[in-house]
C-alpha atoms as a PDB file:
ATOM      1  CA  UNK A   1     205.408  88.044 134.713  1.00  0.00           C
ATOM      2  CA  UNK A   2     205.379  91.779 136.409  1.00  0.00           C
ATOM      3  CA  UNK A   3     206.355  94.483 134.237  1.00  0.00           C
ATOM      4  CA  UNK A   4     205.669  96.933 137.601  1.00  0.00           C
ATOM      5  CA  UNK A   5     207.305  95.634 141.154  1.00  0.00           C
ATOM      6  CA  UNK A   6     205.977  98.360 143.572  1.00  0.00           C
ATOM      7  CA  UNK A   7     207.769  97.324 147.135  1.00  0.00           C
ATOM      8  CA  UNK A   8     207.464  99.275 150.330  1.00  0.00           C
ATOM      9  CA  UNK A   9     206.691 102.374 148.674  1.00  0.00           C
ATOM     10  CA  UNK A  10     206.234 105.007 151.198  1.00  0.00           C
ATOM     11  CA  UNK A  11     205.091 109.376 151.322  1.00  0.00           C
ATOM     12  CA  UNK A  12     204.952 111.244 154.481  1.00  0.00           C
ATOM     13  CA  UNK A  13     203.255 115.229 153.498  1.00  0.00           C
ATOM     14  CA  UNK A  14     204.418 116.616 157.096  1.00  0.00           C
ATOM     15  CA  UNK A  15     203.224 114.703 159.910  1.00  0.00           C
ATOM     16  CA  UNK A  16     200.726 112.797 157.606  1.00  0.00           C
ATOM     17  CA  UNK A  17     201.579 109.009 156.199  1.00  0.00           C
ATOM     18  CA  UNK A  18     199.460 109.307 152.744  1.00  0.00           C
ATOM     19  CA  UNK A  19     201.474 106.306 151.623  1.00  0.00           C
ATOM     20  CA  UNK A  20     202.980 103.499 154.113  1.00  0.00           C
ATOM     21  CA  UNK A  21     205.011 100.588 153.119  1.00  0.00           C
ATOM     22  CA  UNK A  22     202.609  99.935 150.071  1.00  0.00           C
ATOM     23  CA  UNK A  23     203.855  96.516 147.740  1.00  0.00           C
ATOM     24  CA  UNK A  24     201.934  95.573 144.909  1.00  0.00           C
ATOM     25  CA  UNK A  25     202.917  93.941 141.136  1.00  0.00           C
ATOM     26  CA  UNK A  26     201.430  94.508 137.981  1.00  0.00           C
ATOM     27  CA  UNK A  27     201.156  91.233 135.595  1.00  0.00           C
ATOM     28  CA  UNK A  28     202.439  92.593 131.791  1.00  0.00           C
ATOM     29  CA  UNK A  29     199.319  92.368 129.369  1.00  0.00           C
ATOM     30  CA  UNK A  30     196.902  92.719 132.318  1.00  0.00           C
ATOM     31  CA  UNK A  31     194.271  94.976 133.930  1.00  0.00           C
ATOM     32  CA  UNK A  32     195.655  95.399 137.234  1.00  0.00           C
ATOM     33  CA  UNK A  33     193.404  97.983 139.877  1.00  0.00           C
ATOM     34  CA  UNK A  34     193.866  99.630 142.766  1.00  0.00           C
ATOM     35  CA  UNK A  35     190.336 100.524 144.584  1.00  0.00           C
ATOM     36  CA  UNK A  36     189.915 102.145 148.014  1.00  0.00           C
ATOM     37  CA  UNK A  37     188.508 105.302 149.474  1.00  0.00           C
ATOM     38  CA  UNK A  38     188.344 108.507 149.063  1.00  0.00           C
ATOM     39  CA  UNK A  39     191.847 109.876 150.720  1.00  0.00           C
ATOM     40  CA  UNK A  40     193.463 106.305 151.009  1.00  0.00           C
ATOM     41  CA  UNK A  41     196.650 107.308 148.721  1.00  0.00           C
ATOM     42  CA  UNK A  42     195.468 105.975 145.635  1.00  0.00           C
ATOM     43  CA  UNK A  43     196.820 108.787 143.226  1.00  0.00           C
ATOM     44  CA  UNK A  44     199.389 109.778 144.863  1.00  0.00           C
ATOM     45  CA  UNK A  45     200.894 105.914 144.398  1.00  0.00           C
ATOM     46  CA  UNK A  46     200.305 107.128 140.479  1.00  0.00           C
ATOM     47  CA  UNK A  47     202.261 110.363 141.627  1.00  0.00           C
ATOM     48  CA  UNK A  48     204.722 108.571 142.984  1.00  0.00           C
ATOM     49  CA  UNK A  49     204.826 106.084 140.222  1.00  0.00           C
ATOM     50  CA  UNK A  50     205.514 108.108 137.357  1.00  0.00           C
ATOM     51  CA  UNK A  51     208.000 110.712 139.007  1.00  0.00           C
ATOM     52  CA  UNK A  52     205.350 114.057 139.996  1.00  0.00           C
ATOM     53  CA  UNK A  53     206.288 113.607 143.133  1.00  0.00           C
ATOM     54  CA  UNK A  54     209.274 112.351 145.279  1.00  0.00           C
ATOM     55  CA  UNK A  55     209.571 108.976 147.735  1.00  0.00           C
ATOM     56  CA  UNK A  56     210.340 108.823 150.917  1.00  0.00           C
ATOM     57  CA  UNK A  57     211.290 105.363 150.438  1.00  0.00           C
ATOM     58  CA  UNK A  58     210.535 102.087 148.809  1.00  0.00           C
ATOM     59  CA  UNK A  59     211.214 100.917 145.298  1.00  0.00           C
ATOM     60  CA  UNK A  60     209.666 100.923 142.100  1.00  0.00           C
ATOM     61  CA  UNK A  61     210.800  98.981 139.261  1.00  0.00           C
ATOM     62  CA  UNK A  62     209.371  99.205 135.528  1.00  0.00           C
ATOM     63  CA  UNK A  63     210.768  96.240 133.688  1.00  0.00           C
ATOM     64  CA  UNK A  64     213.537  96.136 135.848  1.00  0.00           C
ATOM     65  CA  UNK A  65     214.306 100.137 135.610  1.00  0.00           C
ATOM     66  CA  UNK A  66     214.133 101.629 139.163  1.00  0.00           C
ATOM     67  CA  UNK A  67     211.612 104.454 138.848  1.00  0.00           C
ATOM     68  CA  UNK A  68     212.459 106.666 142.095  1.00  0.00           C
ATOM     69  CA  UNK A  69     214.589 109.079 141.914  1.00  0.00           C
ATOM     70  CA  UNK A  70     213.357 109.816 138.275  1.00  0.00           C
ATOM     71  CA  UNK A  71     211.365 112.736 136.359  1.00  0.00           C
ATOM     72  CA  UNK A  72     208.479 112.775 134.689  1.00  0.00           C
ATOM     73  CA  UNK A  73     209.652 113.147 131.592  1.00  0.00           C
ATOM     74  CA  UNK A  74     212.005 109.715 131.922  1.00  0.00           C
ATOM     75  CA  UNK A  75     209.499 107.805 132.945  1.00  0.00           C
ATOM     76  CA  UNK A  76     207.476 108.265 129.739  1.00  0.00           C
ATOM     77  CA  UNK A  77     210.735 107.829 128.367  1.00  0.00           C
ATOM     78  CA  UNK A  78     211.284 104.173 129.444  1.00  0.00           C
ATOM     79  CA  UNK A  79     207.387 103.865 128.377  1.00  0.00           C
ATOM     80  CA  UNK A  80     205.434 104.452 131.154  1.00  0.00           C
ATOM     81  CA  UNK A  81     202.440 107.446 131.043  1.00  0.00           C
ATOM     82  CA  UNK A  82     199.380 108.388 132.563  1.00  0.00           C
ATOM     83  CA  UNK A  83     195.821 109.716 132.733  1.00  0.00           C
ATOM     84  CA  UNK A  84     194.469 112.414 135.240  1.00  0.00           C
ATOM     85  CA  UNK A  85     190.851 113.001 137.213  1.00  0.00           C
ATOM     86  CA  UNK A  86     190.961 116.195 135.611  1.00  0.00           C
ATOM     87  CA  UNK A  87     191.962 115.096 131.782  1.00  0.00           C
ATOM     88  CA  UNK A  88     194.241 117.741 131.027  1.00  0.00           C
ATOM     89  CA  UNK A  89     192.949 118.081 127.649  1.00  0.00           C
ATOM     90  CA  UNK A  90     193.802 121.526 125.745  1.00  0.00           C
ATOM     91  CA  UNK A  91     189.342 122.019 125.338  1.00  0.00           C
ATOM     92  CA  UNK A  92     189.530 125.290 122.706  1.00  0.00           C
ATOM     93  CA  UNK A  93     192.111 122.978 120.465  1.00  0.00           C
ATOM     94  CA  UNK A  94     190.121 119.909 118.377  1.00  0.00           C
ATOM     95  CA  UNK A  95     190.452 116.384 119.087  1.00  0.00           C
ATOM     96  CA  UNK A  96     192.578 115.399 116.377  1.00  0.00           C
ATOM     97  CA  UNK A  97     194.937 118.901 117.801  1.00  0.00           C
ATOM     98  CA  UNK A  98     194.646 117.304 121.114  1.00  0.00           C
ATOM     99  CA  UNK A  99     195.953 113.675 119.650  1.00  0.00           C
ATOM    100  CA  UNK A 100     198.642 115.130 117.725  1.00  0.00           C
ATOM    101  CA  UNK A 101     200.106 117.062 120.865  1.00  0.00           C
ATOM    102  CA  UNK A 102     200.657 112.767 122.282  1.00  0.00           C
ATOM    103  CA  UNK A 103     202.005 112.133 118.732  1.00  0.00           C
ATOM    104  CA  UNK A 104     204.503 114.690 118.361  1.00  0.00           C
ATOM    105  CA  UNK A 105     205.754 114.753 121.888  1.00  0.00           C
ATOM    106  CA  UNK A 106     207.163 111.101 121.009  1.00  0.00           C
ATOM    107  CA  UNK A 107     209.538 112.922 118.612  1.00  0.00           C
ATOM    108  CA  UNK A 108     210.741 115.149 121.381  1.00  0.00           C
ATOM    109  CA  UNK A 109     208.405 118.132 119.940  1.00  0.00           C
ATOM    110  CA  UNK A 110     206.456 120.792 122.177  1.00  0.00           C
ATOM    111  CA  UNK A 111     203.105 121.316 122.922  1.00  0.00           C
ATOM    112  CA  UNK A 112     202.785 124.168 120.364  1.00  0.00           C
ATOM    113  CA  UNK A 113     204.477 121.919 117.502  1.00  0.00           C
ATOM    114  CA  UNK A 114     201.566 119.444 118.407  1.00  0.00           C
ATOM    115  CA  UNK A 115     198.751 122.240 118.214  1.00  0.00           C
ATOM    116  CA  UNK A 116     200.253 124.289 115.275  1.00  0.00           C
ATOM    117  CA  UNK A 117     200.825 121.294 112.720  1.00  0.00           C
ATOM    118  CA  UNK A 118     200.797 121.581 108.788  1.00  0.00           C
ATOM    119  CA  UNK A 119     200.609 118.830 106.246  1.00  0.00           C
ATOM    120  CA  UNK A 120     202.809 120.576 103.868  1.00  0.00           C
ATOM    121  CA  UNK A 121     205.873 117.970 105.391  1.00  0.00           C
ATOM    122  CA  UNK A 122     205.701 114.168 104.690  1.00  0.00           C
ATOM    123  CA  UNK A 123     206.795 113.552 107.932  1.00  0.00           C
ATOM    124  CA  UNK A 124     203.317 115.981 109.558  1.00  0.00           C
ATOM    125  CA  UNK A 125     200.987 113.935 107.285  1.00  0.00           C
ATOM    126  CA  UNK A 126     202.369 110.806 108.461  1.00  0.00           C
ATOM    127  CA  UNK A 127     201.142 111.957 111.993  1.00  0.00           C
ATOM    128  CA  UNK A 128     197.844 113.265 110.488  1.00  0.00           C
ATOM    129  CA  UNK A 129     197.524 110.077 109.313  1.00  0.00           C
ATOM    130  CA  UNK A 130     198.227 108.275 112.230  1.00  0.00           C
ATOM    131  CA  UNK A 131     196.028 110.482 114.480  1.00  0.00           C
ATOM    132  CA  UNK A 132     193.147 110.003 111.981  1.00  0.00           C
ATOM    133  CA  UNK A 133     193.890 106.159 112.417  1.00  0.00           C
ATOM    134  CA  UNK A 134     193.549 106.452 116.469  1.00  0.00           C
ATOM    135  CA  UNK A 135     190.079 108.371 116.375  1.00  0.00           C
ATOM    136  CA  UNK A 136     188.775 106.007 114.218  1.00  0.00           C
ATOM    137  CA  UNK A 137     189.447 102.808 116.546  1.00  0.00           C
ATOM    138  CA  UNK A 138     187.751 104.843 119.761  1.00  0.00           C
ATOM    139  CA  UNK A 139     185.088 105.832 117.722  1.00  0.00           C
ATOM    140  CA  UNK A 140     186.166 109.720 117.506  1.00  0.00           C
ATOM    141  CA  UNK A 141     186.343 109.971 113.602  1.00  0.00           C
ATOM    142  CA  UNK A 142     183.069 112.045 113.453  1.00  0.00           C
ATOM    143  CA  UNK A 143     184.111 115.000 116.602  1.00  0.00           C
ATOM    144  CA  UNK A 144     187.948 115.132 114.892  1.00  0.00           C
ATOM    145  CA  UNK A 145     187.570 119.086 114.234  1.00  0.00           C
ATOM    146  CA  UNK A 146     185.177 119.496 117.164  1.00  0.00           C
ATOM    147  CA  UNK A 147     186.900 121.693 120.049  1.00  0.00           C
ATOM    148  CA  UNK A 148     187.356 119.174 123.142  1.00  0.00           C
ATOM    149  CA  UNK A 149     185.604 121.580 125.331  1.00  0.00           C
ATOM    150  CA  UNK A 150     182.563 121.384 123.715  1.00  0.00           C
ATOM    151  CA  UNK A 151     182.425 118.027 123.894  1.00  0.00           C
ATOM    152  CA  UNK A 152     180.275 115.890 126.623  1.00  0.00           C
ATOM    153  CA  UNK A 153     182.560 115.237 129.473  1.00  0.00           C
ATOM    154  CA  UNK A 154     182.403 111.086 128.772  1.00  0.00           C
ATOM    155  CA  UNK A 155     183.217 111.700 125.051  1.00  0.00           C
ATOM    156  CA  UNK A 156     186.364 114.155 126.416  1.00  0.00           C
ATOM    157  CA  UNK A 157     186.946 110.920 128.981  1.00  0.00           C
ATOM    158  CA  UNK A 158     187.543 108.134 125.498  1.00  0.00           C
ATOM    159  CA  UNK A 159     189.871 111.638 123.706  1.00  0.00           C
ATOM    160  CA  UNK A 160     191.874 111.482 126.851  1.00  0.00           C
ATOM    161  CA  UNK A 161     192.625 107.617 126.320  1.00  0.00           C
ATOM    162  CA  UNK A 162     192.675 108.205 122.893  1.00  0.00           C
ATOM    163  CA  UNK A 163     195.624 110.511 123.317  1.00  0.00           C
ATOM    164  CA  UNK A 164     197.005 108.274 125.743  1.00  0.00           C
ATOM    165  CA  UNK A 165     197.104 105.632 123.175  1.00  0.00           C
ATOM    166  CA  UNK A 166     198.838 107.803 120.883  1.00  0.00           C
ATOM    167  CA  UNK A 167     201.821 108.591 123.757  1.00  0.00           C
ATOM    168  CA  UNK A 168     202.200 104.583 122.846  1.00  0.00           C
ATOM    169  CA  UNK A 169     203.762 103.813 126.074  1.00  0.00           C
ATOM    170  CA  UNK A 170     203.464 100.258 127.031  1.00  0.00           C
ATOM    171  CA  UNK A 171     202.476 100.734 131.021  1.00  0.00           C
ATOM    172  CA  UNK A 172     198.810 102.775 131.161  1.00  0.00           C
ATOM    173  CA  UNK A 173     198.441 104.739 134.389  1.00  0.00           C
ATOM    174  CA  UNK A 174     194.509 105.131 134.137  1.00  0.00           C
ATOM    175  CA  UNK A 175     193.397 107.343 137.416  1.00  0.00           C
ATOM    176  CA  UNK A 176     189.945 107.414 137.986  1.00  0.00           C
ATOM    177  CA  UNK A 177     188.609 106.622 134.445  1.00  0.00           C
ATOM    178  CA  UNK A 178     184.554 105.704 135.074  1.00  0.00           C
ATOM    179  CA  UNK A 179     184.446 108.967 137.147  1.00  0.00           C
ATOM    180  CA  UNK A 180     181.405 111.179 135.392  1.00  0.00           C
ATOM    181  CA  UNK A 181     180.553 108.464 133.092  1.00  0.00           C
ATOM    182  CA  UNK A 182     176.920 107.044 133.113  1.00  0.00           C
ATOM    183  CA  UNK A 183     176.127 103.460 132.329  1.00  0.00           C
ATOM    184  CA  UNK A 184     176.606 103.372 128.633  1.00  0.00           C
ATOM    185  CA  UNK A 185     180.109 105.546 129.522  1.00  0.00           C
ATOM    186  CA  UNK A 186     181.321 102.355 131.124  1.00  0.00           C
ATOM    187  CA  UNK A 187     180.642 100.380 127.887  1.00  0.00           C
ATOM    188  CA  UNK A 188     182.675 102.746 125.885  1.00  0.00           C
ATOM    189  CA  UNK A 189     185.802 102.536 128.695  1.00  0.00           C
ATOM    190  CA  UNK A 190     185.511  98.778 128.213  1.00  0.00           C
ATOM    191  CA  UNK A 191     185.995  98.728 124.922  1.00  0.00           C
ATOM    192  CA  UNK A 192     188.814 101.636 125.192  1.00  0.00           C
ATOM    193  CA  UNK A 193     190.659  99.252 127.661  1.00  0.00           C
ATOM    194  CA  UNK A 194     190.708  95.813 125.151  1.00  0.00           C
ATOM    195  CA  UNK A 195     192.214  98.391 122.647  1.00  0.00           C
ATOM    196  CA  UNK A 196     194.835  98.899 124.942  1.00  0.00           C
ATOM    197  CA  UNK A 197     194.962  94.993 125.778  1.00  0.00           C
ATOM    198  CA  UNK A 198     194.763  93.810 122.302  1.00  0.00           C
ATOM    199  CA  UNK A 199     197.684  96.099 121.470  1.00  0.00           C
ATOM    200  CA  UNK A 200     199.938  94.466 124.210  1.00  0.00           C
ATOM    201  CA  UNK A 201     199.701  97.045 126.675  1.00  0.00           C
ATOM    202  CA  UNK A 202     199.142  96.684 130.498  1.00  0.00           C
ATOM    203  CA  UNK A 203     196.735  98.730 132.760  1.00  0.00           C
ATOM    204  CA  UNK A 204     197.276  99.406 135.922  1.00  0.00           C
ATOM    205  CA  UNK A 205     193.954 101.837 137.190  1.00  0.00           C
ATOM    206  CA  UNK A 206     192.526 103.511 140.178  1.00  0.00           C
ATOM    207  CA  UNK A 207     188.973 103.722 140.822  1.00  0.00           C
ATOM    208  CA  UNK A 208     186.155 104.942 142.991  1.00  0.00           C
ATOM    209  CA  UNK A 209     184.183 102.465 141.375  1.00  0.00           C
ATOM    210  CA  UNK A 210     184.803  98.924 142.956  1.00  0.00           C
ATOM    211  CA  UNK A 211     182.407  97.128 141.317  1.00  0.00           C
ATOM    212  CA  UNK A 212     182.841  98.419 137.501  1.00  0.00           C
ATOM    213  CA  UNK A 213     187.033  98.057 138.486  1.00  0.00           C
ATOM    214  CA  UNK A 214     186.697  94.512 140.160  1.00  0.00           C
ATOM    215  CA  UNK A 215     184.613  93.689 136.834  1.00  0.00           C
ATOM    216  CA  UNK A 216     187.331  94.660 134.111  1.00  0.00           C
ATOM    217  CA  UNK A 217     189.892  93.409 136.120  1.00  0.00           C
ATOM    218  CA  UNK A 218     192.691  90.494 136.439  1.00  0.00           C
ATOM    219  CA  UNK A 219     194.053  91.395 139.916  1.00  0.00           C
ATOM    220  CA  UNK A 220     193.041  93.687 142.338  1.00  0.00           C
ATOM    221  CA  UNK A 221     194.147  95.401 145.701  1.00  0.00           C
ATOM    222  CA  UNK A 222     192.477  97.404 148.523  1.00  0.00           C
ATOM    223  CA  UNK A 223     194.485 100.789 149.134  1.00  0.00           C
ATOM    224  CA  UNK A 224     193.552 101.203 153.041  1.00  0.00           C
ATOM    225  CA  UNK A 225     194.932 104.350 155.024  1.00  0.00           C
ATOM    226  CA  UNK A 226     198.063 103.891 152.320  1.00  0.00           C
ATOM    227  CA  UNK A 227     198.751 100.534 152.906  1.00  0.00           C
ATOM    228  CA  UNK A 228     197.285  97.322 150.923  1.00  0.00           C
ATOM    229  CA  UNK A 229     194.927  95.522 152.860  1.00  0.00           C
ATOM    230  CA  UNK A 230     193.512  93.114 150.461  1.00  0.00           C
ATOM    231  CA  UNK A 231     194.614  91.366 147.294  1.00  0.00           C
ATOM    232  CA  UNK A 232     193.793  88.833 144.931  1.00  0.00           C
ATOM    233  CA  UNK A 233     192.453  88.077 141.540  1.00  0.00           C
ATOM    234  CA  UNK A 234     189.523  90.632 140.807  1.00  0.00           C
ATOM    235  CA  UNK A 235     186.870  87.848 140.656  1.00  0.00           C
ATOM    236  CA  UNK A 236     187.940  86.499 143.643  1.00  0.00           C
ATOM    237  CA  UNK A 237     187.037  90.361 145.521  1.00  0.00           C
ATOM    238  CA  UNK A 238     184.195  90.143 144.450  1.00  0.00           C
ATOM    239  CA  UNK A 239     182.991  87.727 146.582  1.00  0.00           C
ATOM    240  CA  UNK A 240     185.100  88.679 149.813  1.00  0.00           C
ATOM    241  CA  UNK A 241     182.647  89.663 152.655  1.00  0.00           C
ATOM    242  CA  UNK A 242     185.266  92.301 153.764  1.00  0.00           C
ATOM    243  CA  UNK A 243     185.111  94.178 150.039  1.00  0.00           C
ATOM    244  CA  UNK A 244     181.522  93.692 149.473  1.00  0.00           C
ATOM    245  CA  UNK A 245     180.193  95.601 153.039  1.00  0.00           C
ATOM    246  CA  UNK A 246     183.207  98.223 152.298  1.00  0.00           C
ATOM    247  CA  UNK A 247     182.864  98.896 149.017  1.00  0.00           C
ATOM    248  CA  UNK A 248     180.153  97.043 147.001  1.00  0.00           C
ATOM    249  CA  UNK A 249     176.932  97.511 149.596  1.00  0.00           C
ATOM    250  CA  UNK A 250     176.344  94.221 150.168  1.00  0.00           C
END
């Protein structure tokens, strides 16, 4: 069943069509991506998605709650939140800082509240706590008072989902997530993405990476000059003579 109906979604930026009459789904409980080149509209369908940016027409409907026309902060609201290329993460704060910031902006707190905590209330320790719980299921236990920044970028790459975990939204927005990593990164994302799954959420990701993407995968669509092109179930993409010469080198 969709949780996500994307239909017709469309963005003009002046003269130029970045989006045009895109319509995808997204199965709940799934890993749903979105691969294409560089320039094809990829993020800004996550843009447009989650409110950063307005339509210029089409629909977008989270569990039957019509996205356009809303902010940012209402779609997280309804339970729908993102990753970025460029993480976002606060890199002189630790990782458990950085994880409390998603924890405590559930309860409506700011980003200082998240970054200035103390455990002297029962109601801080139970998000200490809970924090401490998250880094130790992606493996982040060890690099809790570590500064982000200081981290390797593929460990900052598993505190970003970690934090994203923590938002606990039910819809993932995961843009460009293998970007930087190295072989053994990719083993790591895996594992960060059956969290998610094994917690009941759904994925929906973009990716440079076709082959990694088409491999993790339930369904999958081609993002051509904005528009879908191709579509199907991931395993089946991998085999289509159009997506291998395009985007697998075969």
């Amino acid at each position: 069943m969709p949780i996500l109906e994307v239909s017709h979604l469309t963005k003009k930026f002046g003269g130029l069509v970045a989006v045009s009459d895109a319509s995808f789904t997204v199965e709940e409980n799934r890993i749903t991506c979105l691969i294409g080149p560089n320039g094809s509209g990829k993020t800004t369908v996550f843009n447009l998605i989650t409110g950063a940016i307005p339509a210029d027409g089409g629909s977008v409907r989270y569990k039957g709650n019509e996205l356009i026309g809303k902010r940012v902060v209402q779609t997280v609201a309804l339970g729908v939140a993102r990753t970025f290329q460029d993480l976002k993460l606060f890199g002189e704060f630790t990782v458990l800082q950085n994880v409390m910031v998603a924890l405590r902006g559930r309860h409506g707190e700011t980003v200082p509240a998240g970054l200035t905590y103390s455990d002297r209330s029962a109601k801080a320790r139970a998000d200490i706590e809970k924090a401490q719980e998250i880094l130790a299921l992606f493996g982040l236990s060890d690099a809790a008072e570590t500064p982000v920044g200081s981290l390797p970028y593929g460990m900052q790459k598993l505190v970003s989902l970690a934090r994203l975990y923590a938002v606990d939204a039910e819809l993932l927005l995961l843009d460009e997530p293998a970007s930087g990593m190295d072989h053994d990164g990719y083993g790591v994302l895996e594992k960060a993405l059956e969290i998610f799954i094994a917690d009941g959420k759904t994925i929906l990701l973009v990716e440079q990476n076709a082959k990694m993407a088409l491999d993790i995968a339930n369904r999958a669509y081609v993002l051509e000059t904005g528009n879908i092109s191709i579509e199907g179930n991931a395993a089946d993409l991998l085999n289509d003579p159009r997506v291998k010469k395009a985007y697998l080198g075969q």
